[in-house]
Structures are given as structure tokens and as C-alpha cells.
Protein backbone atom coordinates (compact mmCIF):
# COMPACT_ATOMS: atom_id res chain seq x y z
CA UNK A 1 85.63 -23.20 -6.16
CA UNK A 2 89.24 -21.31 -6.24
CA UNK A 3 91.67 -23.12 -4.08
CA UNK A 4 95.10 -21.87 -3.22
CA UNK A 5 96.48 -23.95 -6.05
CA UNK A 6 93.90 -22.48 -8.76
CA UNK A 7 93.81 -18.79 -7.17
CA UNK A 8 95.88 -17.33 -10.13
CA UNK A 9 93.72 -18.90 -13.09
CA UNK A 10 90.64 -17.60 -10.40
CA UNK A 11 91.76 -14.15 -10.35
CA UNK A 12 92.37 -13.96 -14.45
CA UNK A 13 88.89 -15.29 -14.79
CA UNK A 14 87.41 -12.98 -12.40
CA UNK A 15 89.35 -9.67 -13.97
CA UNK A 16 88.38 -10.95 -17.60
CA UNK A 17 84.98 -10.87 -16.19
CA UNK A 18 85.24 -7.56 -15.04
CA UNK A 19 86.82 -6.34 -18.32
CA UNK A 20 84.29 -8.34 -19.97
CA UNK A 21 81.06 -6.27 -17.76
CA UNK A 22 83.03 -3.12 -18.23
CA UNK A 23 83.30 -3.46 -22.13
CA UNK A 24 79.55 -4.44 -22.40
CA UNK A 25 78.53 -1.63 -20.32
CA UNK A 26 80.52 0.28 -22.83
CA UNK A 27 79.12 -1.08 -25.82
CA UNK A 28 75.54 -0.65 -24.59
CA UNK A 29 75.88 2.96 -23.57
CA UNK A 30 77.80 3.69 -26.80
CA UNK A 31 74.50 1.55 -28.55
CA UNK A 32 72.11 3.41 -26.57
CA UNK A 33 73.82 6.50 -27.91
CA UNK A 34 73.88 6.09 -31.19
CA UNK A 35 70.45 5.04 -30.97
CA UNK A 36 69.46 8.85 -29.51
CA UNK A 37 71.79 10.32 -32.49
CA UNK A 38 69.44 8.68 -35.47
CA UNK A 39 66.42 9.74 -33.57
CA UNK A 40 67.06 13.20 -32.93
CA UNK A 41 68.70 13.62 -36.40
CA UNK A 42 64.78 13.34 -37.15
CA UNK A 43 63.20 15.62 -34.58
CA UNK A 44 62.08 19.11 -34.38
CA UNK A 45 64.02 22.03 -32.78
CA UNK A 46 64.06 21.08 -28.87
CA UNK A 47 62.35 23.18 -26.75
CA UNK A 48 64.25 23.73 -23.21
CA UNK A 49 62.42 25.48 -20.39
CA UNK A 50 63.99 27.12 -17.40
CA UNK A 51 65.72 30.52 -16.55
CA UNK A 52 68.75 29.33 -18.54
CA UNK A 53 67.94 28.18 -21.72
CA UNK A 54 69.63 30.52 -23.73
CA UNK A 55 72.81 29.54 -22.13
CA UNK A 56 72.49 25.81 -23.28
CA UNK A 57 72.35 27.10 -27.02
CA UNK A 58 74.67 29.73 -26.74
CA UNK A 59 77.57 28.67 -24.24
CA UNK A 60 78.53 24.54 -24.71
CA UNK A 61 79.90 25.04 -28.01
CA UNK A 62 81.07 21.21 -27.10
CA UNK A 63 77.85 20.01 -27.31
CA UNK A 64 76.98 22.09 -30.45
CA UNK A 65 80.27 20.91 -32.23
CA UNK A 66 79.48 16.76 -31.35
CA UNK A 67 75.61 17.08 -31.92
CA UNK A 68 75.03 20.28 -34.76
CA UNK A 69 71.80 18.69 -35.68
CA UNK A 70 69.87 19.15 -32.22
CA UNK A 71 68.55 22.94 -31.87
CA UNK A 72 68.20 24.49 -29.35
CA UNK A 73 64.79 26.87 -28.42
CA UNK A 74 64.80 28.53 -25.17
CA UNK A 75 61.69 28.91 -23.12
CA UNK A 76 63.22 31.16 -20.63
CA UNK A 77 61.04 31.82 -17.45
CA UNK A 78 61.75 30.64 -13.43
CA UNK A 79 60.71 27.48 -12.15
CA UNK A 80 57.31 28.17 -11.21
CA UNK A 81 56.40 29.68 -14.09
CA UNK A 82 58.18 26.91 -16.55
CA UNK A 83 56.28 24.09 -13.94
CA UNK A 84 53.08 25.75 -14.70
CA UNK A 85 53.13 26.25 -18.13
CA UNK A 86 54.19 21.78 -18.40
CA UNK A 87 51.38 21.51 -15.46
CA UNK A 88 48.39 23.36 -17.99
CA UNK A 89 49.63 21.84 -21.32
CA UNK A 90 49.94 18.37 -19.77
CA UNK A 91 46.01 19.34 -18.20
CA UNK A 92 45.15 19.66 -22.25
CA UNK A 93 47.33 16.87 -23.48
CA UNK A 94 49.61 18.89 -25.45
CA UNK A 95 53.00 19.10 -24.89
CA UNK A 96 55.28 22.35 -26.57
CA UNK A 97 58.04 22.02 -24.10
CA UNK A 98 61.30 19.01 -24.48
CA UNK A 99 63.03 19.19 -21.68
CA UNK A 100 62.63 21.08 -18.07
CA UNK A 101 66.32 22.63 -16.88
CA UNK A 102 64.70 23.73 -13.35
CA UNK A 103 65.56 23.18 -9.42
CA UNK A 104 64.63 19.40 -8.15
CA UNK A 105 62.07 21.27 -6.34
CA UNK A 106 59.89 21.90 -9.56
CA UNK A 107 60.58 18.57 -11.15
CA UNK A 108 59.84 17.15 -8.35
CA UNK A 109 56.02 18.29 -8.58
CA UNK A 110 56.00 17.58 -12.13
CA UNK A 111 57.43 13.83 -11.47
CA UNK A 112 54.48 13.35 -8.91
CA UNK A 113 51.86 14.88 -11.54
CA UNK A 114 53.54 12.13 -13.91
CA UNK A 115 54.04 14.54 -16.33
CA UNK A 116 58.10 13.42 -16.71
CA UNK A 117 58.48 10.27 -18.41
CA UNK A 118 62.27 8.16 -17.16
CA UNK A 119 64.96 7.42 -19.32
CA UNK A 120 68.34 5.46 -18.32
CA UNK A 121 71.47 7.69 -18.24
CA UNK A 122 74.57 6.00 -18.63
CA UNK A 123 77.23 8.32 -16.80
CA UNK A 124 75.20 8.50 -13.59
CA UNK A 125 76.97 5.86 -12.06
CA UNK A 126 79.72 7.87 -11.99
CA UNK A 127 77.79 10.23 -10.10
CA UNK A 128 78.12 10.96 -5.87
CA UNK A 129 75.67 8.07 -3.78
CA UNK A 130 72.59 9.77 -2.94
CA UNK A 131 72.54 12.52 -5.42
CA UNK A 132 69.48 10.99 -7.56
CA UNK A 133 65.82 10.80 -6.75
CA UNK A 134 64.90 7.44 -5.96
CA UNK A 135 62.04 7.44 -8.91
CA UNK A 136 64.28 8.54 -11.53
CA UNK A 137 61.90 10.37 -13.32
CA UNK A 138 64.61 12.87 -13.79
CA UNK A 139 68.27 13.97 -13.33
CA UNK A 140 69.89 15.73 -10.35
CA UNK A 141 72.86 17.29 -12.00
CA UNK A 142 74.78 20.12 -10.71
CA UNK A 143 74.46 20.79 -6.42
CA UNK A 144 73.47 24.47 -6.89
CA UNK A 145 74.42 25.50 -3.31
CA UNK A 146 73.66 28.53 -1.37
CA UNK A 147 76.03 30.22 0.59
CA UNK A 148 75.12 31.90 4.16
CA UNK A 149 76.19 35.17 2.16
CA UNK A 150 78.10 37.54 -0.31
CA UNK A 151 80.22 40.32 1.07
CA UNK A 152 81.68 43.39 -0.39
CA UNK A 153 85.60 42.70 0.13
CA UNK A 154 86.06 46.57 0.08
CA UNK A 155 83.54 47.04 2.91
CA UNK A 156 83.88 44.20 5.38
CA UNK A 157 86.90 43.48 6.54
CA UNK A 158 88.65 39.54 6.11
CA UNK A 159 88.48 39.34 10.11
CA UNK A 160 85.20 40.70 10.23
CA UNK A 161 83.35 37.89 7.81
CA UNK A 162 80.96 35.71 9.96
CA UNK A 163 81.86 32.11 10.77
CA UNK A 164 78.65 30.90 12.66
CA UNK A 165 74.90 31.96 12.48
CA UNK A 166 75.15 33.82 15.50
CA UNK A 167 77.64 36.04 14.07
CA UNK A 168 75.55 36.67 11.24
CA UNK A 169 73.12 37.77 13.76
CA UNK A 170 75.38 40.25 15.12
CA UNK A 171 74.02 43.86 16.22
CA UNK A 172 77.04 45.43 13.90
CA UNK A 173 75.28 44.44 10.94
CA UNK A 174 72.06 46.67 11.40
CA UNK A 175 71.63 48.51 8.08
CA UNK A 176 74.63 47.02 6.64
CA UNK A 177 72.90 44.04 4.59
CA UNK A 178 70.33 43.22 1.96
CA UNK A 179 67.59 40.10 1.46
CA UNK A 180 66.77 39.32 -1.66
CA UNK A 181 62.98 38.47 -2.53
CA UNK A 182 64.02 34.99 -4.66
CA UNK A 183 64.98 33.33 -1.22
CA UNK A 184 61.24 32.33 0.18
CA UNK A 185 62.69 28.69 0.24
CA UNK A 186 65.45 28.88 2.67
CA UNK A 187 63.26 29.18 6.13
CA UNK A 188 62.31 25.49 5.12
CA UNK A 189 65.99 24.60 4.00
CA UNK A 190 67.19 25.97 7.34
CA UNK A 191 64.82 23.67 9.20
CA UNK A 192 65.41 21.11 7.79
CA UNK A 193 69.45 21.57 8.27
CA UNK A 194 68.72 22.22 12.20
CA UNK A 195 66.10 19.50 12.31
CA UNK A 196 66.71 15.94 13.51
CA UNK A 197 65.39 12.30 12.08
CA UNK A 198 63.24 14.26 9.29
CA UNK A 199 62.19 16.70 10.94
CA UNK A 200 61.89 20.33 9.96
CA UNK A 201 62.61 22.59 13.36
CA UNK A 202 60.75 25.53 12.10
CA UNK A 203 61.11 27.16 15.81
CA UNK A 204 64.77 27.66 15.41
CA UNK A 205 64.58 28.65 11.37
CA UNK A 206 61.28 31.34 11.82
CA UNK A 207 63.61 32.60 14.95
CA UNK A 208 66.56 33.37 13.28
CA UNK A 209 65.01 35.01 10.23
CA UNK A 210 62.86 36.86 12.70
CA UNK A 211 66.24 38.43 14.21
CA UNK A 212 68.29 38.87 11.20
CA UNK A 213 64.89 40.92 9.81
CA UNK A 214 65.86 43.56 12.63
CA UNK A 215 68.77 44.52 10.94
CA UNK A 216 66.56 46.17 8.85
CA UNK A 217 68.00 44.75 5.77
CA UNK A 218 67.39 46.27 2.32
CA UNK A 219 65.24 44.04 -0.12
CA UNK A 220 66.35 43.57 -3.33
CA UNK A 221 63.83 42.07 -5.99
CA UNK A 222 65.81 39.19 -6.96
CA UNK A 223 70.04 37.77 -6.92
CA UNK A 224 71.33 39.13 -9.64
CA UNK A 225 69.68 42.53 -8.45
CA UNK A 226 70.79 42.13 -5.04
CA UNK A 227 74.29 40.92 -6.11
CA UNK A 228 74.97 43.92 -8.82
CA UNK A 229 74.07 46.69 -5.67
CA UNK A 230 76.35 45.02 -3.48
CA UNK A 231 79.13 45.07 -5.96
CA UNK A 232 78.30 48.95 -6.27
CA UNK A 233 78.54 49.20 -2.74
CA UNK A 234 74.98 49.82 -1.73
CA UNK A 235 75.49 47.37 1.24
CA UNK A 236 77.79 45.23 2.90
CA UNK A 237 76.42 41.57 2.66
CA UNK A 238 73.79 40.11 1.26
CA UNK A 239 72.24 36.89 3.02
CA UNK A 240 71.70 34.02 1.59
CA UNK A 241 72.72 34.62 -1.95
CA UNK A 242 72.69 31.88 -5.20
CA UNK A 243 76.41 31.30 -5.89
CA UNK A 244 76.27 31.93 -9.63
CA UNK A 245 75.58 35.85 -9.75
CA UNK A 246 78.68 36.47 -7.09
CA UNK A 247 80.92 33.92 -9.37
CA UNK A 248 80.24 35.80 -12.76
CA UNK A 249 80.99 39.54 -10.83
CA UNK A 250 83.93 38.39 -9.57
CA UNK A 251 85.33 37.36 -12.88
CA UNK A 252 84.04 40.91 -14.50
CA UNK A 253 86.59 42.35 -11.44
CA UNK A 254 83.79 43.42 -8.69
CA UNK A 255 84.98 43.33 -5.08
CA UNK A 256 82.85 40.01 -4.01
CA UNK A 257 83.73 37.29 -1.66
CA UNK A 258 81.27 34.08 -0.23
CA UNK A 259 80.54 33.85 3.70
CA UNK A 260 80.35 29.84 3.28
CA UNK A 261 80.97 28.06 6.50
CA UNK A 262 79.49 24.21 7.21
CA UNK A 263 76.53 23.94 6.66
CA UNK A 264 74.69 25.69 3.86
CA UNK A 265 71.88 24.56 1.69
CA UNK A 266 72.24 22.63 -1.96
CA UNK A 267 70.08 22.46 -3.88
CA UNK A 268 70.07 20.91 -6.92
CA UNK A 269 70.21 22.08 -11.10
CA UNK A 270 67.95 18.99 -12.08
CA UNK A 271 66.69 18.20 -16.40
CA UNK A 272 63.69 16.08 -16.73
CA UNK A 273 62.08 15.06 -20.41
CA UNK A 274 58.53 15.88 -20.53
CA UNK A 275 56.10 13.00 -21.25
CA UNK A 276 54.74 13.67 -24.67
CA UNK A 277 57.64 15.20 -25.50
CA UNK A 278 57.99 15.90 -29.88
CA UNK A 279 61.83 15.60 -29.37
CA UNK A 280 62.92 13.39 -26.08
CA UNK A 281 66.22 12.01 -28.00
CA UNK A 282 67.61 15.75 -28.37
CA UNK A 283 66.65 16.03 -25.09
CA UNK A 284 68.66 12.67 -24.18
CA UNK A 285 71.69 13.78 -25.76
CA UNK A 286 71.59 17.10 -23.92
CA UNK A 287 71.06 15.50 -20.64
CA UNK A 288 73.52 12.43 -21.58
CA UNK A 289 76.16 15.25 -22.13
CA UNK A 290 75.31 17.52 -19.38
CA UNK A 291 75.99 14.60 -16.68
CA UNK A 292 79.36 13.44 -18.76
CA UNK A 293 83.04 14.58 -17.39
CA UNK A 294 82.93 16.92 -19.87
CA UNK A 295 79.70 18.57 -19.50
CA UNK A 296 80.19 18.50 -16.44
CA UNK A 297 83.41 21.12 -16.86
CA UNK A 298 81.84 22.93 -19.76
CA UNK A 299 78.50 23.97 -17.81
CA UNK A 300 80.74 24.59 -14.62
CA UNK A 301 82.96 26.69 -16.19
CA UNK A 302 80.78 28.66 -18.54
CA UNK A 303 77.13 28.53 -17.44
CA UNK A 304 77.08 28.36 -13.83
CA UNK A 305 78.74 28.46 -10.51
CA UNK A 306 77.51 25.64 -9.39
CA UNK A 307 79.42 22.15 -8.18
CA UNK A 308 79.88 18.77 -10.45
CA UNK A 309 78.61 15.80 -8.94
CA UNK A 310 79.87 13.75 -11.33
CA UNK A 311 83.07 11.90 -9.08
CA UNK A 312 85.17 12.13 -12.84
CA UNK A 313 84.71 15.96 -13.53
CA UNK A 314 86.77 18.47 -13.02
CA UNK A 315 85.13 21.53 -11.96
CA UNK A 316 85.32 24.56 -13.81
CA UNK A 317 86.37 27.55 -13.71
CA UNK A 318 83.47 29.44 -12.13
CA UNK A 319 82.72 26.35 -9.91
CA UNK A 320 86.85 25.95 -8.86
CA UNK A 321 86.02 29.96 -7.39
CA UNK A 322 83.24 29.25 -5.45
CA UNK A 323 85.38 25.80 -4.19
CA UNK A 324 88.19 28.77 -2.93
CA UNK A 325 85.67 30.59 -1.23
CA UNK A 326 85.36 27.50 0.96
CA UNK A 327 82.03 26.46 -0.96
CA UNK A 328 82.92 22.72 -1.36
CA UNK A 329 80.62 20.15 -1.77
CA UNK A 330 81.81 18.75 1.65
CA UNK A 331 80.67 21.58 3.29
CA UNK A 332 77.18 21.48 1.67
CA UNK A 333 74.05 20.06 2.86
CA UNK A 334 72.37 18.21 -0.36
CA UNK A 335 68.33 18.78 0.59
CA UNK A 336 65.85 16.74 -1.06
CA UNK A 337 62.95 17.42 -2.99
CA UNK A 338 61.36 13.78 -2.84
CA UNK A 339 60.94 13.77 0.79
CA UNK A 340 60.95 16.80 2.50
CA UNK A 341 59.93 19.56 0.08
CA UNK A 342 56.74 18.96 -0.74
CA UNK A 343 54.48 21.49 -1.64
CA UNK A 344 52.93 21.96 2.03
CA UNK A 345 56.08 22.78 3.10
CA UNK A 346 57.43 24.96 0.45
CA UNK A 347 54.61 27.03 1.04
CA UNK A 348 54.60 26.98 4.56
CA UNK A 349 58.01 28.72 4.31
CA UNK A 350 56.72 31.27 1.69
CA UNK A 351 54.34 32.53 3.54
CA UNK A 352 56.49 33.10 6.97
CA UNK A 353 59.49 35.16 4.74
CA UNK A 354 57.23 36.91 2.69
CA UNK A 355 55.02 37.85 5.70
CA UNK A 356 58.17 38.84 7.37
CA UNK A 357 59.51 41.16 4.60
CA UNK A 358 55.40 42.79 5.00
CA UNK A 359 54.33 41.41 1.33
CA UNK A 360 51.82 39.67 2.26
């Protein structure tokens, strides 16, 4: 027991044992790692599947310069098609794909199928409480949030931009914005933002889609499409855009701002290491990296727009112009994929948008 008279040899005891739990901590990632490095040294190219896999190989020259033995092969499709593809080859017990670079969404479906198998990752305590699926069958790492919109800063006017849904619903907008066709999600993400204890309030979501659908809005057959027109000047604002299309424009000089007042939807950039997997340590070591302060920067500031969650990163530099725009993680609603999106409700939100833009 420390008394008064022993508090000082207490206190040295209790910070050696601190240094002591950090340094083994240390040691044991630092094992762990080197463990990963003679593995993968012995592993086949890595197959990465997701919409981004090119980027991986081609942008974190970091991560190319510390591991040059892993290689990267890019199965580049969306989530749904990347989660089908795991779904049929785990179906004939076969696996071609590594790792899964996808939205927690489509992991989260694959974790439940138990096609993911879990793997510790040492720099996630680092990371923001409540940022990781309770399973830990894979990795939340980047909040990929959604802003209410992208406006043209040469058509709409700085005291003009909406700060609350029901200016967004505003009659001056009619034939002034644009939908795009990738956002089938957000009726769900909306309800569940406006809902209370869990619950999704679907009345208020399917109402306000309903009205901002009679502005007559063009549709545009996916982000990137939908953000290139707008920089052209085909329209004004485009609802509900992904962050990373607007980020890249504005860098290449377009005229693009974010509409991102409290709260908007995040979502989040998640990696998972497919069970069966012919190189898992390659995938380790990309994952390991990707969740480190300095992946953290690297993807942020090369790949993608969206926000670290790691509390040591620095954001980069596409990230750090989505932050000005007022897109901070703050001001971002986090929405999970283990206990609200399930697959009843992902479609029940498909069906209403899609319905609503007369495609089904």
C-alpha cells in the first residue's frame, strides 16, 4: 500500500510500470510485424478488391518503398460487385481475392457470411472510441463522409448556400440541381440521423426525398459523373455527393465548394482479409500501414478525400480541404453497419429512391 511517506518510490514504480507496458506493447507489435514481413516475403502477388485498387499500387509510394516485396493486383469493381464475387468463390471454397478495400456496409455482409477471418491490428488503439465493429472481423479506417451537397461557386452565390434541410428544400432550387444514381443508401442514412433510440424514422427521410424530387433534379449515373457536369456548369448543386470527386476537381482548379452543415452521413472506407486468403500477411502489412499516422496522411492526401480516424494523423491534403469546407469529423454522423444496416434495410431504401427517380 503507498502511504504518504512511500508515495514517491509509489509513483516511480507505477511510471516504470507504465514504461515497462508501453515498451512491451512496442516490442510485440514490432514482433508481430516482423512476423507479417517473413511471411509475405513468401506469398503470391496480393489481390485487393474494391473500386480503388489501382490507387493502393500506384499512389503510397511509402508503402511500396518500406514493403517492395508485397504486389499489388487490383480487382477493381464497386462494393456489390467485389461482395459478390468473395460471396460465390467462398460458396465454392476458393478464394482469388486478399483483401476487400470496400464500405463497412459490404464487409459487413461478408463478416456475417464468415467469409472474413480477424487479425489484431496494433495502431487501432490509437484510433477514435467507437469507430470499430464490435466483431473485429475487419477494419473501419477512413470516415468517408457525405456532404448534404456540392455547389458550383460560380453559380450559387456564398449567401445563397443552404444551412438547414429546409433550405435545401427551397422552391429556388427547381431545375437548378442534380441526383446522382450511386446514392440509393442515403434515405436509410437520413433515417437513421432523424431517428431516435435505434430507430430509423423513414416518414421524415421518404418525405424529404419526396420534395427535393420536385425540383426536378437532373440524374446523373454516378459521382464522379455528376461531379464533372457540375464543374462544367450543367447545374448548380448536386445533393448528396461523396466528398472525394469534389476534393480532386477542386485541386485540378474547377469552381466547387461542399454544402456541409451538422449533421451529414459517414460512412466508413473499411479492409477486411478474406478467409482462405493465399496472401493474408501482404494483406496485414497493407492494412497495418493504412491505419498507421502515416498511412493515415499518405491515403488522405493522395487517394481520397476522406477523414483520418486515427487520433495521431495528420490529415492530408485532400482531407485538410474537405475539413475547410466545414466537413469535420465533429460535424459527421459515424453510421453503423453492424446494427442498423442490415440488408433489409439497405434494400428497403433502394427500392424507395430508385422508385422515386422512376427506375424501377
Amino acid at each position: 500500500m503507498c502511504t504518504r511517506k512511500k508515495i514517491t518510490p509509489c509513483l516511480m514504480l507505477l511510471f516504470l510500470f507504465g514504461f515497462m507496458s508501453i515498451f512491451a506493447g512496442t516490442a510485440t507489435a514490432d514482433a508481430l510485424r516482423d512476423e507479417m514481413v517473413a511471411r509475405a516475403k513468401k506469398e503470391k502477388p496480393m489481390v485487393v478488391g474494391g473500386s480503388s485498387g489501382d490507387l493502393y499500387r500506384g499512389q503510397l509510394s511509402n508503402f511500396n518503398k518500406q514493403y517492395p516485396f508485397v504486389s499489388i493486383q487490383p480487382f477493381i469493381a464497386n462494393t456489390a460487385d467485389t461482395v459478390n464475387r468473395v460471396v460465390a468463390e467462398g460458396q465454392a471454397g476458393k478464394a482469388s481475392m486478399d483483401l476487400v478495400a470496400v464500405s463497412s456496409d459490404g464487409l459487413e455482409l461478408l463478416a456475417k457470411a464468415g467469409l472474413l477471418q480477424k487479425m489484431e491490428f496494433p495502431h487501432l488503439k490509437d484510433f477514435y472510441p467507437g469507430m470499430q465493429p464490435s466483431h473485429g472481423a475487419f477494419v473501419q479506417a477512413f470516415l468517408h463522409t457525405r456532404s448534404q451537397g456540392v455547389y458550383n461557386t460560380d453559380l450559387v452565390k456564398p449567401d445563397e448556400i443552404p444551412k438547414s434541410w429546409e433550405e435545401m428544400l427551397d422552391p429556388k432550387w427547381n431545375g437548378r440541381t442534380m441526383v446522382s444514381r450511386s446514392m440509393e443508401e442515403v434515405p436509410a442514412q437520413l433515417a437513421f440521423i432523424w431517428g431516435k433510440d435505434g430507430q430509423l424514422n423513414w416518414d421524415r427521410s421518404f418525405d424529404f426525398f419526396t420534395k427535393l424530387m420536385e425540383q426536378k433534379p437532373i440524374i446523373a449515373n454516378g459521382f464522379r459523373d455528376g461531379n464533372n457536369r457540375l464543374a462544367a456548369g450543367e447545374t448548380s448543386i448536386l445533393w448528396f455527393s461523396a466528398i472525394g470527386p469534389p476534393a480532386r476537381l477542386h485541386f485540378l482548379g474547377a469552381p466547387v465548394g461542399l454544402i456541409a452543415f451538422p449533421k451529414f452521413p459517414g460512412i466508413f472506407r473499411s479492409f477486411g482479409i478474406v478467409k482462405g486468403a493465399q496472401s493474408p500477411a501482404s494483406a496485414w502489412l497493407l492494412i497495418d500501414y493504412l491505419t498507421s499516422p502515416q498511412g493515415q496522411f499518405d491515403y488522405t492526401d493522395k487517394v481520397s478525400a476522406q477523414l483520418p480516424i486515427n487520433q495521431k494523423a495528420k490529415p492530408g491534403k485532400l482531407a485538410q480541404w474537405v475539413m475547410s469546407q466545414n466537413g469535420r469529423i465533429e460535424h459527421a454522423v459515424p453510421l453503423s453497419a453492424e446494427n442498423v444496416f442490415d440488408e433489409k434495410v439497405t434494400k428497403k431504401s433502394e427500392d424507395f429512391f430508385l422508385k422515386l427517380l422512376g427506375i424501377k
